[in-house]
Protein backbone atom coordinates (compact mmCIF):
# COMPACT_ATOMS: atom_id res chain seq x y z
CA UNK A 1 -199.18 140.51 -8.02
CA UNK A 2 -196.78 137.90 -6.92
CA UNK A 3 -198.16 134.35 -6.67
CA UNK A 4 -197.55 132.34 -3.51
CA UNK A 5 -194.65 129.94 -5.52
CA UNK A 6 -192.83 133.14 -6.47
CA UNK A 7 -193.33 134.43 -2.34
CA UNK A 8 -191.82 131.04 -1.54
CA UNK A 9 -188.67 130.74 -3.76
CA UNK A 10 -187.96 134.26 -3.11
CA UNK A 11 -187.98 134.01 1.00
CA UNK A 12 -186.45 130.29 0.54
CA UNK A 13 -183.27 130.03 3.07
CA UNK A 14 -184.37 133.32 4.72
CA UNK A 15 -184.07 132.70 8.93
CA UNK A 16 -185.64 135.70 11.60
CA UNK A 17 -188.73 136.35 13.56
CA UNK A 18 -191.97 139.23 12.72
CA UNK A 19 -194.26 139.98 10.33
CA UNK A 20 -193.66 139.94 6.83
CA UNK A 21 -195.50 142.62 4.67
CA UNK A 22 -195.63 142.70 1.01
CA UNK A 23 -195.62 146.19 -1.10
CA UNK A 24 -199.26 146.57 -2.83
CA UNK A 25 -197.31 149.77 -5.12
CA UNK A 26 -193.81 148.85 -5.43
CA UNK A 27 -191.81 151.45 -7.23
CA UNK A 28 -190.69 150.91 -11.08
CA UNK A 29 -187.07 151.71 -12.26
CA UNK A 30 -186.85 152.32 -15.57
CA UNK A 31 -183.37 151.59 -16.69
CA UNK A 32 -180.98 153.87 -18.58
CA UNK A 33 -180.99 152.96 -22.12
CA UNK A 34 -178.97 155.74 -23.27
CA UNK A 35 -178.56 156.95 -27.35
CA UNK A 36 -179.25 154.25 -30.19
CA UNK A 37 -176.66 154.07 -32.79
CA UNK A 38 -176.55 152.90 -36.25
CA UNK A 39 -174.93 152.64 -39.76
CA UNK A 40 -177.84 152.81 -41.49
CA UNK A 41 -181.77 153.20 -41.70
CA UNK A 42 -184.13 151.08 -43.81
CA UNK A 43 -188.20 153.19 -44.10
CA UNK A 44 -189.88 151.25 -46.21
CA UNK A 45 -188.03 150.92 -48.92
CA UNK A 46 -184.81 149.22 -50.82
CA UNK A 47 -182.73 152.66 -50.27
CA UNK A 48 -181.07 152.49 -46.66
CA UNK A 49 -180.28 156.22 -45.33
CA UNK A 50 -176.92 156.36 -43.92
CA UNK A 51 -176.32 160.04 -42.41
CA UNK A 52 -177.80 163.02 -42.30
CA UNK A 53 -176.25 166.38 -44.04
CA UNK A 54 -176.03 170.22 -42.88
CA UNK A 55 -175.30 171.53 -46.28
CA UNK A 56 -177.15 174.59 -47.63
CA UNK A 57 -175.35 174.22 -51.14
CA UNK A 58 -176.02 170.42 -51.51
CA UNK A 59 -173.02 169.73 -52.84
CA UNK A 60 -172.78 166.74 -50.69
CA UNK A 61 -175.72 165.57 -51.15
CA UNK A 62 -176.62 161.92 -52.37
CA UNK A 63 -179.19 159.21 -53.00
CA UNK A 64 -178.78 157.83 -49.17
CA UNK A 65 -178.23 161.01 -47.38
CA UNK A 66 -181.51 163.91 -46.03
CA UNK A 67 -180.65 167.14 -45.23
CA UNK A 68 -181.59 169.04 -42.30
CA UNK A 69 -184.65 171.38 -42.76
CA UNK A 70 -182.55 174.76 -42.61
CA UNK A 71 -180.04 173.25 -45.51
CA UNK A 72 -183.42 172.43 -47.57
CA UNK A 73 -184.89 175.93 -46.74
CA UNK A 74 -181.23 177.91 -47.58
CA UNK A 75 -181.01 176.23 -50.87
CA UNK A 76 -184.50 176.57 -51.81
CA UNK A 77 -184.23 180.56 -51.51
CA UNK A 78 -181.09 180.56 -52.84
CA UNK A 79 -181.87 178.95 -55.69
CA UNK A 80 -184.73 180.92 -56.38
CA UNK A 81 -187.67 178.69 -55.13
CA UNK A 82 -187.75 176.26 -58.73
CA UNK A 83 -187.88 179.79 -60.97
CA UNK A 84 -190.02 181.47 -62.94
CA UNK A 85 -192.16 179.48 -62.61
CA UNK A 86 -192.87 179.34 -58.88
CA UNK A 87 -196.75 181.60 -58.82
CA UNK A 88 -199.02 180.97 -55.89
CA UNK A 89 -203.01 180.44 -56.72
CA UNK A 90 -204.73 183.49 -54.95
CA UNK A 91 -208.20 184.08 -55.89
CA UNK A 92 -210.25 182.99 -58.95
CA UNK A 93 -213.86 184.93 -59.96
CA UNK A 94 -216.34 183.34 -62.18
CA UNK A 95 -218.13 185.78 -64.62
CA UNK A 96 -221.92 185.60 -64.48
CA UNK A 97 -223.25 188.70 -66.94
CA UNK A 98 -220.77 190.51 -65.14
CA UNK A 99 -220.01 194.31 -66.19
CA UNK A 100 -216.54 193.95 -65.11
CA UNK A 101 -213.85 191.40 -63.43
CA UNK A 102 -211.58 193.49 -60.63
CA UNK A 103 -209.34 192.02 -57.94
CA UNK A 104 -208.12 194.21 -55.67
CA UNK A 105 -205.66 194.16 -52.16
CA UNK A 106 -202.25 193.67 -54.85
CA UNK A 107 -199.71 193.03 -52.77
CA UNK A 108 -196.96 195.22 -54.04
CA UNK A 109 -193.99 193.18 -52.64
CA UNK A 110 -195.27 190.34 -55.23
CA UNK A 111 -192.56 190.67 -58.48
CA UNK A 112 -195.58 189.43 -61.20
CA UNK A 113 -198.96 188.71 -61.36
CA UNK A 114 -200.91 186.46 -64.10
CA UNK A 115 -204.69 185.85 -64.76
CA UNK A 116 -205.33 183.25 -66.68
CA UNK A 117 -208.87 183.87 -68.29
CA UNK A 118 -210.90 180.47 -69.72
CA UNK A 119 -213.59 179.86 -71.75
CA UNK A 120 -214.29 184.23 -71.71
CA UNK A 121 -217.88 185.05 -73.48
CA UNK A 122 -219.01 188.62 -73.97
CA UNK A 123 -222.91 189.70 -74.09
CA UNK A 124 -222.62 191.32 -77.49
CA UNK A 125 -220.68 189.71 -80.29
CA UNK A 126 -217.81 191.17 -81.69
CA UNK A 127 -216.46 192.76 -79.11
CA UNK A 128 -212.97 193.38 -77.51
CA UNK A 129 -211.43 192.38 -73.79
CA UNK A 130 -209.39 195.66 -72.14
CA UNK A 131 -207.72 195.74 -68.90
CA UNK A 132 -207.84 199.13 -66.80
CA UNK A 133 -205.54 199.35 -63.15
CA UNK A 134 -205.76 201.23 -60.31
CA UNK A 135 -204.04 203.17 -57.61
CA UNK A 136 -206.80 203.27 -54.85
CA UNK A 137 -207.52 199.89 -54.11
CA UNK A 138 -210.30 199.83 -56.99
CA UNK A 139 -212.29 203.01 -55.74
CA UNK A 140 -211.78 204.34 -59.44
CA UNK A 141 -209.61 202.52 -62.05
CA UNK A 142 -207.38 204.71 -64.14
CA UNK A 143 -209.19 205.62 -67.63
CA UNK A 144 -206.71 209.08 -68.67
CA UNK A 145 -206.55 209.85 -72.40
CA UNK A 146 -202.85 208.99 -72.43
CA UNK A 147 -202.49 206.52 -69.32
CA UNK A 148 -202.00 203.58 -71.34
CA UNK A 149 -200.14 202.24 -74.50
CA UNK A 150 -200.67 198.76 -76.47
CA UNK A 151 -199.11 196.72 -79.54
CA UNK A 152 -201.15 194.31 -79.92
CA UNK A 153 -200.72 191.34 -82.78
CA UNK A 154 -203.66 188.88 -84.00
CA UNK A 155 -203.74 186.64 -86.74
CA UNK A 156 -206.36 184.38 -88.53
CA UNK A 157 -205.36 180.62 -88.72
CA UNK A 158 -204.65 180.68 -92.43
CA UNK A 159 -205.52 184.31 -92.70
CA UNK A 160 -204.31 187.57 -92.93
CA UNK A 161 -202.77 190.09 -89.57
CA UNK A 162 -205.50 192.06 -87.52
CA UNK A 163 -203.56 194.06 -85.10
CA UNK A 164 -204.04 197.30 -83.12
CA UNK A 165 -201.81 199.64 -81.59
CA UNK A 166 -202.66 203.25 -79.43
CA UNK A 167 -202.27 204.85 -76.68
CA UNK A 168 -205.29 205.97 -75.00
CA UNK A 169 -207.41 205.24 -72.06
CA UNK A 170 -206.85 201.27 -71.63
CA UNK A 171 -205.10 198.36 -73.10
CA UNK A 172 -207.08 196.13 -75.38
CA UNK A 173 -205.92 192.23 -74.79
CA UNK A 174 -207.96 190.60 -77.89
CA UNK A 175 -209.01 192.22 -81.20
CA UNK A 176 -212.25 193.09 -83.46
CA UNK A 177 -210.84 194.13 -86.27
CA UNK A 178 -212.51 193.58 -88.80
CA UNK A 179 -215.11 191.97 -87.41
CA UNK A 180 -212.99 189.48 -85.85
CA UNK A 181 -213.65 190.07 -82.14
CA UNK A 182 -214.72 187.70 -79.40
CA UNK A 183 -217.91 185.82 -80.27
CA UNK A 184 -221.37 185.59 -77.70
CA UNK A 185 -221.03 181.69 -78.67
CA UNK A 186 -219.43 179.55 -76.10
CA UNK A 187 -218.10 177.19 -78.70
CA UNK A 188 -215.78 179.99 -79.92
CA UNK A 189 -214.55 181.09 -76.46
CA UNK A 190 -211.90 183.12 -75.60
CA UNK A 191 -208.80 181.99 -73.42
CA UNK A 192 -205.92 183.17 -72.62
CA UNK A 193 -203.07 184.93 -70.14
CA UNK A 194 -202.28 188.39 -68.96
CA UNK A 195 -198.70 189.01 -67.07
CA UNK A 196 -198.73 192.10 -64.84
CA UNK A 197 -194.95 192.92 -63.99
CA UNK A 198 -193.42 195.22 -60.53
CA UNK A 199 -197.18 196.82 -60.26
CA UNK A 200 -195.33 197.52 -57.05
CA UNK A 201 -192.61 199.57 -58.03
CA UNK A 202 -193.00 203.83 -57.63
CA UNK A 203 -189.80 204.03 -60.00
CA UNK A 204 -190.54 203.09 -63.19
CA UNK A 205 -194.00 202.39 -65.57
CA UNK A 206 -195.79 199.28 -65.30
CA UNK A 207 -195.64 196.21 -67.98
CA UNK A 208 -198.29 194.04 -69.40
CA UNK A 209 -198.16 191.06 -71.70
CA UNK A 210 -200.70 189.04 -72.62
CA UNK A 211 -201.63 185.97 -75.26
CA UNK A 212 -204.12 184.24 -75.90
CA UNK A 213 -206.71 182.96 -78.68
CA UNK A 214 -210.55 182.40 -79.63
CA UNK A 215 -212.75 180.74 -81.98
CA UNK A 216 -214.51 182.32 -85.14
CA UNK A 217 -217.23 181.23 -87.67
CA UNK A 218 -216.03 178.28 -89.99
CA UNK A 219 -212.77 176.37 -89.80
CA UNK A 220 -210.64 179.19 -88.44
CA UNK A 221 -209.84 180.98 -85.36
CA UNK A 222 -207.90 184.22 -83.88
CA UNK A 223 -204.31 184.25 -82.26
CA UNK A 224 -203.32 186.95 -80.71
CA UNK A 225 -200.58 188.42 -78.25
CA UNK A 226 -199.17 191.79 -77.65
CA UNK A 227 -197.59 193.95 -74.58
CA UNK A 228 -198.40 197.09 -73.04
CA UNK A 229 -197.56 199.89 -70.54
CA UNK A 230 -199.55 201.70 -67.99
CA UNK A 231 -197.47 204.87 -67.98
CA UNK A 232 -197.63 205.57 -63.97
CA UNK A 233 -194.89 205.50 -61.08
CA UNK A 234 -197.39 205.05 -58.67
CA UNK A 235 -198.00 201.18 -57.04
CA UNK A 236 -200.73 199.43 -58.71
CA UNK A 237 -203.04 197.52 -56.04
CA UNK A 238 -206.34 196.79 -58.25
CA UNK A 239 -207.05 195.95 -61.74
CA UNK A 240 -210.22 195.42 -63.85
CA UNK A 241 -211.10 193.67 -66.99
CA UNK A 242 -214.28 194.32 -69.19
CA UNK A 243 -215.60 194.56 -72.60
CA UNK A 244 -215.92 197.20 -74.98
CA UNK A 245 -219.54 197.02 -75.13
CA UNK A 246 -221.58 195.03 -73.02
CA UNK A 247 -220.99 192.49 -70.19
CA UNK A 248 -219.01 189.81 -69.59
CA UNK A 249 -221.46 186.28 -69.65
CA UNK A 250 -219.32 183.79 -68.57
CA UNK A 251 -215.90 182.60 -68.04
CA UNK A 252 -212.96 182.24 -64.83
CA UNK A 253 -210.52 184.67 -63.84
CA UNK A 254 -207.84 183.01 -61.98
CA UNK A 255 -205.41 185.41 -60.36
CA UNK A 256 -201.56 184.13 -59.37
CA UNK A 257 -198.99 186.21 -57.63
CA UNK A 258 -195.43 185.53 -57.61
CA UNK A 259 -193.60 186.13 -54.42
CA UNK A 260 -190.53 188.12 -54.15
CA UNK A 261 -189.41 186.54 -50.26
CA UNK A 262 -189.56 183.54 -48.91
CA UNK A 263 -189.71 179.29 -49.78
CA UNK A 264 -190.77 178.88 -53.57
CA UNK A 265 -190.01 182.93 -54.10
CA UNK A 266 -188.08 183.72 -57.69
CA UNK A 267 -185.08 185.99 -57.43
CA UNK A 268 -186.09 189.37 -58.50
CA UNK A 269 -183.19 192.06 -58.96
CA UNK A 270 -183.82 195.36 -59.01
CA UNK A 271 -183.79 197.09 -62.55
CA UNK A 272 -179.76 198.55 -63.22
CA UNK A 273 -178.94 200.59 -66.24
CA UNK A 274 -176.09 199.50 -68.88
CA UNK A 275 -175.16 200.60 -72.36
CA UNK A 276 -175.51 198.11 -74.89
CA UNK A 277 -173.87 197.63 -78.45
CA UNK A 278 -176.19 198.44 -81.50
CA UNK A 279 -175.62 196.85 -84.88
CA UNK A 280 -177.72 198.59 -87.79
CA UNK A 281 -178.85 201.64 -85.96
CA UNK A 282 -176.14 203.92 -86.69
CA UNK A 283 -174.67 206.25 -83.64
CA UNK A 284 -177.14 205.88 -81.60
CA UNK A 285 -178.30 208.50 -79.24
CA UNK A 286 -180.48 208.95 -75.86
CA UNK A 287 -179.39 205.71 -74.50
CA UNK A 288 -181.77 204.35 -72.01
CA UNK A 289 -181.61 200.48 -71.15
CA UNK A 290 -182.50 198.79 -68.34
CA UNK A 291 -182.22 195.09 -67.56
CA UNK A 292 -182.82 192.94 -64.28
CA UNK A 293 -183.22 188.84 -63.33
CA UNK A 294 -186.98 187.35 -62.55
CA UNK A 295 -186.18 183.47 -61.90
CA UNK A 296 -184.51 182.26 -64.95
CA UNK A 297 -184.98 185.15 -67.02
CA UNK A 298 -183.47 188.26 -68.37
CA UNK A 299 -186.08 191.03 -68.43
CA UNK A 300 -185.10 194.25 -70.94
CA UNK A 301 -187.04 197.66 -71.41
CA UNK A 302 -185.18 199.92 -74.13
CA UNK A 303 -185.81 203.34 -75.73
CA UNK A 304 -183.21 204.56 -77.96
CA UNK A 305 -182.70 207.54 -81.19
CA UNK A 306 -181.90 205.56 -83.75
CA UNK A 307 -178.84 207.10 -86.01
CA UNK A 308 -178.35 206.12 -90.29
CA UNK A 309 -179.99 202.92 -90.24
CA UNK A 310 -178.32 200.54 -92.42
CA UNK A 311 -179.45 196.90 -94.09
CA UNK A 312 -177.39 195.13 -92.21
CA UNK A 313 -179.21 192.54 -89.48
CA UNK A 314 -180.48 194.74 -86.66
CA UNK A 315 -178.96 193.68 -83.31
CA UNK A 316 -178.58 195.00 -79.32
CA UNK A 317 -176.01 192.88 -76.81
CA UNK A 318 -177.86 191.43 -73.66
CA UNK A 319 -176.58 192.76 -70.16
CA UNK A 320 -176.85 192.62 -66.85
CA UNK A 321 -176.54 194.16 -63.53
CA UNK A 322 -174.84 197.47 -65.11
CA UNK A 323 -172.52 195.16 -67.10
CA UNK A 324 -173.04 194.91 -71.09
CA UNK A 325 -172.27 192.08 -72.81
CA UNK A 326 -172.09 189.92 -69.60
CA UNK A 327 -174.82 187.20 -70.22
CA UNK A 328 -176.14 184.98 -73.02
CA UNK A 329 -179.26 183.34 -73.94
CA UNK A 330 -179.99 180.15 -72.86
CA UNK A 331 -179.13 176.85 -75.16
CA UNK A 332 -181.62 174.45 -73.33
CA UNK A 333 -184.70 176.64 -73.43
CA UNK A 334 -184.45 178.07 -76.56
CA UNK A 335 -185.33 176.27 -79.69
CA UNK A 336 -184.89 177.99 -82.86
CA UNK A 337 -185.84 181.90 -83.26
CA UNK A 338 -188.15 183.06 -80.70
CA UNK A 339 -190.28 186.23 -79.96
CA UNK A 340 -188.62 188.04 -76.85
CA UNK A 341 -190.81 190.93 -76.89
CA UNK A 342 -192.97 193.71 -78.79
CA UNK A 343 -190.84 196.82 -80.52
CA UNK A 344 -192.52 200.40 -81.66
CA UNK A 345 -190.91 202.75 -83.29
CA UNK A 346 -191.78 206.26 -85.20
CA UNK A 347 -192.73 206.77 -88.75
CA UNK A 348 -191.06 206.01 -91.95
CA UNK A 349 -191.17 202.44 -92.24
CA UNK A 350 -194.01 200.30 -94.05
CA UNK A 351 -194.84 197.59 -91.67
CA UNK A 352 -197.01 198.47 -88.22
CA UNK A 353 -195.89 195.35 -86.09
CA UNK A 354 -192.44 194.77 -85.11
CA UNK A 355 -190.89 191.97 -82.76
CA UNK A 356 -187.86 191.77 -81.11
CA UNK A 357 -186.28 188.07 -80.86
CA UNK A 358 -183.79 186.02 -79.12
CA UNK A 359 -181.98 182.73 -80.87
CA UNK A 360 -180.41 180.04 -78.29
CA UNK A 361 -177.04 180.84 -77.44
CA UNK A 362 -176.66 184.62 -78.20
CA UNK A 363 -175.10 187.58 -76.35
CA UNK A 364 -178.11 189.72 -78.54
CA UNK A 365 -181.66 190.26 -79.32
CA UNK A 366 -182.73 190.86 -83.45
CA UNK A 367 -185.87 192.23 -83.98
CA UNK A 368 -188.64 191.13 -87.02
CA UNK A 369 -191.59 193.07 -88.84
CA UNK A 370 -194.85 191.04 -89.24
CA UNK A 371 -196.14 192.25 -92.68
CA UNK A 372 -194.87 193.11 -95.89
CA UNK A 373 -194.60 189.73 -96.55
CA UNK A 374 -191.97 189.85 -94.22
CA UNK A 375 -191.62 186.89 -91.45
CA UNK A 376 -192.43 187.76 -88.09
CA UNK A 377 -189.67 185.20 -86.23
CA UNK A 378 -186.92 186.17 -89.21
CA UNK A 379 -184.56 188.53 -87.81
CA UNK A 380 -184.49 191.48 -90.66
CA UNK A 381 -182.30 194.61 -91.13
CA UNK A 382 -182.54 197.81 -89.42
CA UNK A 383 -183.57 199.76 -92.15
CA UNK A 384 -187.01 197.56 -92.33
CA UNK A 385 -188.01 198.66 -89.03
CA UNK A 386 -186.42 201.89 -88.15
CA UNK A 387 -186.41 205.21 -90.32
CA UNK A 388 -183.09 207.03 -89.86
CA UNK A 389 -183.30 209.47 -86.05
CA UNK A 390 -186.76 207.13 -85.34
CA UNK A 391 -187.05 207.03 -81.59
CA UNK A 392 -187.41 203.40 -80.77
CA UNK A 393 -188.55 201.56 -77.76
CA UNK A 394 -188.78 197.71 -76.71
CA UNK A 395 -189.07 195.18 -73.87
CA UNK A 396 -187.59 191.61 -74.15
CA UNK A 397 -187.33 188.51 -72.07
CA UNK A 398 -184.46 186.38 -72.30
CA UNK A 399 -184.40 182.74 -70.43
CA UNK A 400 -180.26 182.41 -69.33
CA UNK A 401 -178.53 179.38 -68.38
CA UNK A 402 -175.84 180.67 -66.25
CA UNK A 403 -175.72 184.02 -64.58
CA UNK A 404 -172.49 186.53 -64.00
């Protein structure tokens, strides 16, 4: 409200007769400021922003420039969302004298799934962990003579190999051997990871991996790792875990999925057959090799006739997309020889566990026998783990630097 002073000065020198009437609501303009501009933008910090980019490569990009949210989303999928290693949390389930562990509702867009199992105790010592899937959502879980097929490698710290290999009505993911198997004592535990890959997919047969290790009496304890196949072209949507005998006392089950669309997805090819070169195998016959991308990684399932095996260093070239001989193994994520995969083959040769292996830098896997006094990450002839017209079969995965 205007005071009288500011009444007076403003009707100072004003001449006229009537009634002067002052506005109790006068009427605000609020003036036209139009668009701020500027070089640069300080937010708390040293760094001052100077633009902003649309650029879904980022090749433009620098340390005082954002991009838009579309150019962060475009590269982010194109790039593969980070990789392998982008899985999502989904569920976990705590064991509590629990017969079995099941999840159920598998998404079969997802490219992988991994459950990573921690501090695992069984009711009845000495027994083994097995995994069983299903088609119907869990209303039965597959238990065939012949659905399933396993190698599976332990060792003793210090001690001698306790493997098991079959195929039969599930796939076991830790051993008892020899009385080596998972312990009712929670101070010998059992952890460890199982990889489900394309349970999804009604083309081809489903692929397990799994690792892991547990405690045993006195200064030792059990590694072990191995693959397997659940021999089915129909989508898996449930699987179950439980013991041999017995329950399952205590320990989590944490389920992750890995996305196949959308932000933080991996790229996922589809599988594509190529022929590859053998070296040590002889003419090789009944070709079948199929390779395809997950994130950073070339992922190989083979099954081949071997020919005249000779002692020379067993080898098959990497390829990709159709193409052989295309890609190479990566010489940043590779250290040394590394096992790539699990290999099974026919009779005829004196070792039971086979590996195949990948080296930095290579356009080829080699394979290895554990046993025999043979090294299991020393690539050895073909002759030590092939007999002569064996049929052969493998899966491998490769991490690759740059892709074709």
């Amino acid at each position: 409200m205007a005071t009288n002073d500011a009444v007076n000065v403003g009707l100072a020198g004003s001449t006229g007769t009537g009634t002067f009437v002052g506005a109790t609501s006068p009427t605000l303009v609020t003036p036209a400021l139009g668009v701020a501009t500027a070089t640069s933008v300080n937010i708390g910090s040293s760094t001052l922003i100077n633009g902003v980019i649309d650029d879904d490569t980022m090749a433009t990009a620098s340390a005082t420039t954002v991009p838009t949210s579309e150019s962060t989303k475009a590269y982010v999928d194109a790039a593969g969302g980070g990789g392998i290693g982008s899985f999502v949390f989904i569920e976990k389930k705590v064991a509590s004298a629990s017969a079995t562990i099941e999840f159920n509702n598998l998404d079969p867009t997802y490219a992988a799934y991994k459950v990573v199992i921690s501090s695992m105790t069984p009711s009845i010592t000495d027994q083994y962990l097995y995994l069983r899937t299903s088609t119907d959502n869990g209303v039965s879980f597959d238990s065939g003579a012949s659905d399933y097929s396993f190698v599976l490698e332990a060792f003793q710290v210090a001690g001698s190999g306790l493997g098991a290999s079959y195929v039969g009505d599930k796939i076991q993911i830790t051993t008892n051997t020899g009385a080596t198997g998972v312990l009712t004592n929670a101070s010998f535990a059992y952890s460890g990871e199982v990889s489900l890959i394309d349970l999804g997919s009604t083309t081809s047969n489903k692929q397990v991996s799994f690792t892991g290790m547990h405690g045993y009496t006195g200064p030792t304890g059990i590694n072990e790792y191995g693959n397997g196949l659940r021999y089915t072209n129909t989508a898996i949507d449930a699987i179950q875990f439980a013991m041999l005998t017995g329950n399952i006392t205590s320990g989590e089950f944490s389920l992750y999925g890995l996305p196949t669309t959308g932000g933080g997805s991996a790229t996922v090819t589809p599988w594509v057959a190529y022929t590859p070169t053998f070296t040590g195998f002889g003419t090789v016959a009944s070709i079948e090799v199929w390779s395809r991308r997950v994130g950073d990684s070339l992922e190989i399932r083979a099954r081949f006739t071997a020919g005249t095996v000779t002692a020379v260093e067993a080898r098959m070239t990497l390829g990709y997309n159709g193409t052989n001989s295309n890609v190479t193994s990566s010489n940043t994520k590779i250290t040394g020889v590394q096992m790539a995969g699990l290999f099974m083959t026919g009779s005829g040769v004196s070792s039971a566990y086979y590996n195949s292996l990948i080296e930095a830098n290579t356009g080829y896997v080699t394979f290895g026998t554990s046993g025999g006094g043979s090294g299991g990450v020393v690539p050895t002839t073909a002759t030590n783990i092939s007999g002569s017209s064996n049929v052969n079969t493998f899966m491998a995965q490769v991490p690759v630097d740059t892709w074709p």
